[in-house]
C-alpha atoms as a PDB file:
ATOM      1  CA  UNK A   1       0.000   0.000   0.000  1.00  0.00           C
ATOM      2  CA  UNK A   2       1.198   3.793  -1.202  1.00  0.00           C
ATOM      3  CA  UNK A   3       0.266   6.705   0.626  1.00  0.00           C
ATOM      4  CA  UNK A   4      -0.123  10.595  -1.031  1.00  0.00           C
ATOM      5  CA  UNK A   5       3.195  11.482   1.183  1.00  0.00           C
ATOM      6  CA  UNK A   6       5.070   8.188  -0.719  1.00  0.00           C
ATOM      7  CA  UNK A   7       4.399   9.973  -3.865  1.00  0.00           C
ATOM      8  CA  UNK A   8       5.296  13.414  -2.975  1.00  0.00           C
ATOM      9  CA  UNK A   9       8.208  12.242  -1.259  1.00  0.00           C
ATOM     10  CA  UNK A  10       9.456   9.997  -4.749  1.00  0.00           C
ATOM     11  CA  UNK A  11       8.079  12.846  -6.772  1.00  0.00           C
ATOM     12  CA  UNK A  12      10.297  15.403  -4.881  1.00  0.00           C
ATOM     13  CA  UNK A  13      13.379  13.240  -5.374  1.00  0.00           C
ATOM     14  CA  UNK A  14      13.622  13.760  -8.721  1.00  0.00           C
ATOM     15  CA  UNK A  15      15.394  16.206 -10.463  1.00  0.00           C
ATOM     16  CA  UNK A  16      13.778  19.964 -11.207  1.00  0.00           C
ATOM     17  CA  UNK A  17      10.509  19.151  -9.423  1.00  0.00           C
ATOM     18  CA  UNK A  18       7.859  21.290  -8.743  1.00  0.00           C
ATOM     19  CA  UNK A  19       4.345  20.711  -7.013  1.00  0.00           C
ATOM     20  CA  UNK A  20       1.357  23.377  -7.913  1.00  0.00           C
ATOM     21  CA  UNK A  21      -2.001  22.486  -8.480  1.00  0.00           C
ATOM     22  CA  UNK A  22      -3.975  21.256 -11.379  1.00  0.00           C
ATOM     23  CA  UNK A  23      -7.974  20.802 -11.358  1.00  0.00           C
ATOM     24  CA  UNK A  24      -7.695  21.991  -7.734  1.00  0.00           C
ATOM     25  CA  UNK A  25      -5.337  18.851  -6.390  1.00  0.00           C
ATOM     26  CA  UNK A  26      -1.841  18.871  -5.984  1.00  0.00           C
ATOM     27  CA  UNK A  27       0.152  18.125  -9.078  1.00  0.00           C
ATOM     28  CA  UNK A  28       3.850  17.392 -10.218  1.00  0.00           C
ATOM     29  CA  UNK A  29       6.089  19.288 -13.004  1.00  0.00           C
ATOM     30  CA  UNK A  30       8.840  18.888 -14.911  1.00  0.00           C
ATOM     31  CA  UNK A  31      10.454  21.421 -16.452  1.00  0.00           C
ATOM     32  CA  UNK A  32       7.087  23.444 -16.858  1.00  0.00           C
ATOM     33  CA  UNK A  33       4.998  19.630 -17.487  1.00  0.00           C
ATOM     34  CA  UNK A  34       2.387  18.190 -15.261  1.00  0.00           C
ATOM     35  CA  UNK A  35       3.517  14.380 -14.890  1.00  0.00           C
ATOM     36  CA  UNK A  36       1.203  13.186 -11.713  1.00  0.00           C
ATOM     37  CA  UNK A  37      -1.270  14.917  -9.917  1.00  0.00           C
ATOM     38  CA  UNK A  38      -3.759  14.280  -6.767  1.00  0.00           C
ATOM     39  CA  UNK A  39      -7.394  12.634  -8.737  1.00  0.00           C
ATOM     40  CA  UNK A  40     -10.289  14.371  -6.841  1.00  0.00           C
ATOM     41  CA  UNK A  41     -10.804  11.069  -5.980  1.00  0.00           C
ATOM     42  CA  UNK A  42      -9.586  10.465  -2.383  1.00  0.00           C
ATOM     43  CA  UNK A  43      -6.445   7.279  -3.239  1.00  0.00           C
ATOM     44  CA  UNK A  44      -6.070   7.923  -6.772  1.00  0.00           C
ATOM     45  CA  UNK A  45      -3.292   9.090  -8.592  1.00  0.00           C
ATOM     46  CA  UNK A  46      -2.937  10.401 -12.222  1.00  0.00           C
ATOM     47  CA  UNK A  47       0.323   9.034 -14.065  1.00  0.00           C
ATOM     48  CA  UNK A  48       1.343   9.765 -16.822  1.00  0.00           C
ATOM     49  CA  UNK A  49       2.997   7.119 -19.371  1.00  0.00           C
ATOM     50  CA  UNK A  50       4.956   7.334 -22.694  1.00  0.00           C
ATOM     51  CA  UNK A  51       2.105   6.369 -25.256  1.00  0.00           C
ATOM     52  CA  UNK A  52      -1.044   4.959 -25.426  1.00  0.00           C
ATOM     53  CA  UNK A  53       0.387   1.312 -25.758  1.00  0.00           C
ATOM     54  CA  UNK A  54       1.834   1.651 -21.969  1.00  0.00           C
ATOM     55  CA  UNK A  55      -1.176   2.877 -20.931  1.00  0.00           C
ATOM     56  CA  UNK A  56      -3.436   0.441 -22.364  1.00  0.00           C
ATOM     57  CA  UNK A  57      -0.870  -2.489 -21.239  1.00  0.00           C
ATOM     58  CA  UNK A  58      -1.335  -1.314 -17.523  1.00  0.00           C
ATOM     59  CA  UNK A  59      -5.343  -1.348 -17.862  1.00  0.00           C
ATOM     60  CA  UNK A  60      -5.209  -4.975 -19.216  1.00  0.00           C
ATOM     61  CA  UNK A  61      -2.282  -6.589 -17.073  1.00  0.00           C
ATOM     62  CA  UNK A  62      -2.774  -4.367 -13.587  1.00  0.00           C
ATOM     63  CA  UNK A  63      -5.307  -6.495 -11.696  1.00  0.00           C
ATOM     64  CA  UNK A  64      -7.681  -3.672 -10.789  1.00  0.00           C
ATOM     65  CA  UNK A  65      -4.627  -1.222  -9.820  1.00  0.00           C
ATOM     66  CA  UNK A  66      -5.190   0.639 -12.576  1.00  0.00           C
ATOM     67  CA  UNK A  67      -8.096   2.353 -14.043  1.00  0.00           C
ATOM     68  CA  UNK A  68      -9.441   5.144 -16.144  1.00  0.00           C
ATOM     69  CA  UNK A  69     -12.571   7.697 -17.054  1.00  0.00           C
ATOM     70  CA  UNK A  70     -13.721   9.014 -20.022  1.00  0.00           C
ATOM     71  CA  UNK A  71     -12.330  12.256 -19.255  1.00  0.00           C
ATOM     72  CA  UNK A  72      -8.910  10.266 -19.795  1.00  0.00           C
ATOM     73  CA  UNK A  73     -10.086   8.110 -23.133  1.00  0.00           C
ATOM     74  CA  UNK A  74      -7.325   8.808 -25.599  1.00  0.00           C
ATOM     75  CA  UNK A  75      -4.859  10.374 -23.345  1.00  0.00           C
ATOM     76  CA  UNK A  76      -1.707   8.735 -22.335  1.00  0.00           C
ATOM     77  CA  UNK A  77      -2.102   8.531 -18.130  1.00  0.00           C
ATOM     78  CA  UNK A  78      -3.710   6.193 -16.129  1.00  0.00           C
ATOM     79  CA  UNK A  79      -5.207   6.117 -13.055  1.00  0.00           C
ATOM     80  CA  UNK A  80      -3.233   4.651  -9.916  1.00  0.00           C
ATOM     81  CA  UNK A  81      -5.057   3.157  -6.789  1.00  0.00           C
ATOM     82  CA  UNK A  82      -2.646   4.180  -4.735  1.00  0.00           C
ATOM     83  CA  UNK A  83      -4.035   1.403  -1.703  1.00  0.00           C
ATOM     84  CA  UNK A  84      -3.095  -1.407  -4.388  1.00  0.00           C
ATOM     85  CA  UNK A  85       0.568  -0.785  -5.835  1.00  0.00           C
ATOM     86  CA  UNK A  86       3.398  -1.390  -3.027  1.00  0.00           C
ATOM     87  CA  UNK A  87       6.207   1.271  -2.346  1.00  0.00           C
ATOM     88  CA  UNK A  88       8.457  -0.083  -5.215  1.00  0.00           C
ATOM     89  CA  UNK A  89       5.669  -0.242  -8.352  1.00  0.00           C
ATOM     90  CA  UNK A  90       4.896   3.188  -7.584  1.00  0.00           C
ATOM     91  CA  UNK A  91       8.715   4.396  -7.456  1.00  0.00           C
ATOM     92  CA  UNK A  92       9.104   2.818 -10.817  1.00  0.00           C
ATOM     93  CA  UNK A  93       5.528   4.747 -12.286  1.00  0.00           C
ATOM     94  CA  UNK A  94       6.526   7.780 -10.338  1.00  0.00           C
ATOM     95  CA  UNK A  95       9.717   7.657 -12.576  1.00  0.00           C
ATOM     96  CA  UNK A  96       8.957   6.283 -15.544  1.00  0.00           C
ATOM     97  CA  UNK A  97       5.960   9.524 -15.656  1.00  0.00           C
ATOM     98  CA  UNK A  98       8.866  12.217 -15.026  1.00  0.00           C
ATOM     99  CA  UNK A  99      10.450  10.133 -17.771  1.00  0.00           C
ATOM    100  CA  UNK A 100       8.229  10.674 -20.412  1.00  0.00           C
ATOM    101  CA  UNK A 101       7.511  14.265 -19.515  1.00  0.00           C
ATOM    102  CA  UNK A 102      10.972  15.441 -19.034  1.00  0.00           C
ATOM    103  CA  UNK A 103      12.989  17.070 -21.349  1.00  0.00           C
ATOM    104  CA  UNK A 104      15.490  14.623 -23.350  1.00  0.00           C
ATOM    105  CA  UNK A 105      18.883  15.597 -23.011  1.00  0.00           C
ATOM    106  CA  UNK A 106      20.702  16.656 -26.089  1.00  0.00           C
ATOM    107  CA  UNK A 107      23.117  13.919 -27.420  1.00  0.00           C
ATOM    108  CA  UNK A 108      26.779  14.299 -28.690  1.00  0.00           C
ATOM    109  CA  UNK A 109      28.563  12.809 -31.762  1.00  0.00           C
ATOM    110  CA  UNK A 110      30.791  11.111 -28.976  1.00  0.00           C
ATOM    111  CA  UNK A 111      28.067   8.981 -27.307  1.00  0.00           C
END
């Protein structure tokens, strides 16, 4: 079981955090990009994900962890009970959501 201070506490971690609010509930940017916020539902947790396909993947493997409304059809974040996923799946989700809403480092010819 994850708790709201779990996720601002793994959310804070990260680098160039900030938490404002979005729809009235605490959210989480990156460089100027919401990644997770606060649902107004008390436990839930709005992650963002990479595409679609990761999104959809979570809905059909994540044993009633995961869920969405049709306020969210077509976007790419899903919905997080937070009282389901243990300490470690939601570090990973935390991270992978700052992931795909941070800015990519430039690369260099030497990589």
């Amino acid at each position: 079981m994850s708790t709201e201070d779990d996720v601002r506490s793994l959310a804070g971690s990260l680098p160039k955090v900030t938490e404002r609010t979005s729809y009235g509930t605490p959210a989480f940017y990156v460089a100027g990009k919401i990644f997770l916020r606060f649902h107004e539902e008390p436990g839930v947790l709005v992650c963002w994900r990479k595409d679609l396909s990761e999104r959809e993947l979570l809905l059909a493997t994540g044993e009633g962890k995961f869920l969405s409304t049709s306020h969210y059809a077509g976007h790419a974040s899903v919905l997080v009970r937070l009282s389901l996923v243990g300490l470690d799946e939601l570090a990973e989700l935390v991270t992978e959501a700052w992931e795909a809403r941070a800015p990519k480092r430039p690369t260099t010819a030497l990589e």
